[in-house]
C-alpha atoms as a PDB file:
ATOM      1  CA  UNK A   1     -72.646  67.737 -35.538  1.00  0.00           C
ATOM      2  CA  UNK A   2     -71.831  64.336 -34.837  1.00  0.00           C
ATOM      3  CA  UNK A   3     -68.352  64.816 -33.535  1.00  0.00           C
ATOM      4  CA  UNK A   4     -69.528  67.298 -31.456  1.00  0.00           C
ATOM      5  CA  UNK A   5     -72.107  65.099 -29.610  1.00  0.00           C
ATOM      6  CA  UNK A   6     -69.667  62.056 -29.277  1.00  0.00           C
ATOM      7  CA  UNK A   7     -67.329  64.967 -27.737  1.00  0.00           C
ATOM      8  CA  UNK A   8     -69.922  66.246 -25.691  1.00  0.00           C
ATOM      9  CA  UNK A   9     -71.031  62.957 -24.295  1.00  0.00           C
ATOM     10  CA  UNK A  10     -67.506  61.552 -23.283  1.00  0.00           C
ATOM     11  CA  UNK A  11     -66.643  64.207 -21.412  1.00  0.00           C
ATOM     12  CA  UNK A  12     -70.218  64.057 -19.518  1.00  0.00           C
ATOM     13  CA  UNK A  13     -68.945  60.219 -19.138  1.00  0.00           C
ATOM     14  CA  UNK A  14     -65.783  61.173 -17.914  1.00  0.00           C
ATOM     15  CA  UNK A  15     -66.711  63.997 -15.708  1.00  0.00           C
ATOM     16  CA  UNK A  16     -69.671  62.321 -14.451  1.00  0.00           C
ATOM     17  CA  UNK A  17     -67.521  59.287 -13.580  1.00  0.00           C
ATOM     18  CA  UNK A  18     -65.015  61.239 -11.820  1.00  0.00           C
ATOM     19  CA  UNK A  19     -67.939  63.185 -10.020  1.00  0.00           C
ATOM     20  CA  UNK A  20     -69.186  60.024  -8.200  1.00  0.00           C
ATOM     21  CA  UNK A  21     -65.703  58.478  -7.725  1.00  0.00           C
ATOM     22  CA  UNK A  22     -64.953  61.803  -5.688  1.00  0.00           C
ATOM     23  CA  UNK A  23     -68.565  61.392  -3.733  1.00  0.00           C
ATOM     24  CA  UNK A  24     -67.868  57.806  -2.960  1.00  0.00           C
ATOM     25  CA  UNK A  25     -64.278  58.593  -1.560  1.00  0.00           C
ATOM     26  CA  UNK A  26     -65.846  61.234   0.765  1.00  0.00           C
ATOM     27  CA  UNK A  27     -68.909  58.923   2.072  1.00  0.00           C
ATOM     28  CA  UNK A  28     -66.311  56.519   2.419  1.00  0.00           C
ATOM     29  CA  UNK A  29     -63.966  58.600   4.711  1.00  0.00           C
ATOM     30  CA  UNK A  30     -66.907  59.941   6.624  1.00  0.00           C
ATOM     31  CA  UNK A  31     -68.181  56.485   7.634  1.00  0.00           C
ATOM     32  CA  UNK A  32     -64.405  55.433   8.458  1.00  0.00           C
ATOM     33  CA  UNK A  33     -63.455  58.072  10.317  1.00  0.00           C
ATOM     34  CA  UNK A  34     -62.760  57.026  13.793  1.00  0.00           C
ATOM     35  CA  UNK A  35     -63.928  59.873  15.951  1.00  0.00           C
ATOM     36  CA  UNK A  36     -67.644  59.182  14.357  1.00  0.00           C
ATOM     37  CA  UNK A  37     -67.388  55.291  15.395  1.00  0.00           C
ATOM     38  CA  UNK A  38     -69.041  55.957  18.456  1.00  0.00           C
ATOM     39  CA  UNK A  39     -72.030  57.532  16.433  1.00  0.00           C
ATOM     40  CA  UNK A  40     -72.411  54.597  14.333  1.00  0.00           C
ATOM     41  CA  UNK A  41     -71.988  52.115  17.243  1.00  0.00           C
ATOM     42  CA  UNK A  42     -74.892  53.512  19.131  1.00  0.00           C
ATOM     43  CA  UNK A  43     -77.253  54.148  16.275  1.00  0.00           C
ATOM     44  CA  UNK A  44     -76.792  50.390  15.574  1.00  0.00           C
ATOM     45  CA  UNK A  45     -77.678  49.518  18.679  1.00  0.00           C
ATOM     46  CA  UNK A  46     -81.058  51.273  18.583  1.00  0.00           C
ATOM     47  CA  UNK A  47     -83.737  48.384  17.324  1.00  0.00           C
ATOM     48  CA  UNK A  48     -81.946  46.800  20.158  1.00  0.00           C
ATOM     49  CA  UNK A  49     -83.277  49.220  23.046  1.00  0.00           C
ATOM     50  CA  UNK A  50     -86.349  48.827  25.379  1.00  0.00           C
ATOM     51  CA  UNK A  51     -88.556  51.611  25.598  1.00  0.00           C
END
């Protein structure tokens, strides 16, 4: 039973780890791409803006 819960919770370590490495590659690339830099640019420049 207990080799079976230390297998169990590596590979929920593991897999878990590899689950948010993959997330944080892809909200990295979104942010980077270039064709959404205008996006960005302008919502930054929102508090910015006169009503």
């Amino acid at each position: 039973m207990n080799e079976t819960y230390s297998a169990l919770a590596a590979f929920a370590q593991t897999g878990g780890l590899i689950y948010f490495m993959i997330l944080f590659g892809i909200v990295l690339a979104y942010a980077l791409w270039p064709t959404n830099r205008k996006k960005f640019d302008d919502a930054a420049q929102i508090p910015f803006r006169e009503d």
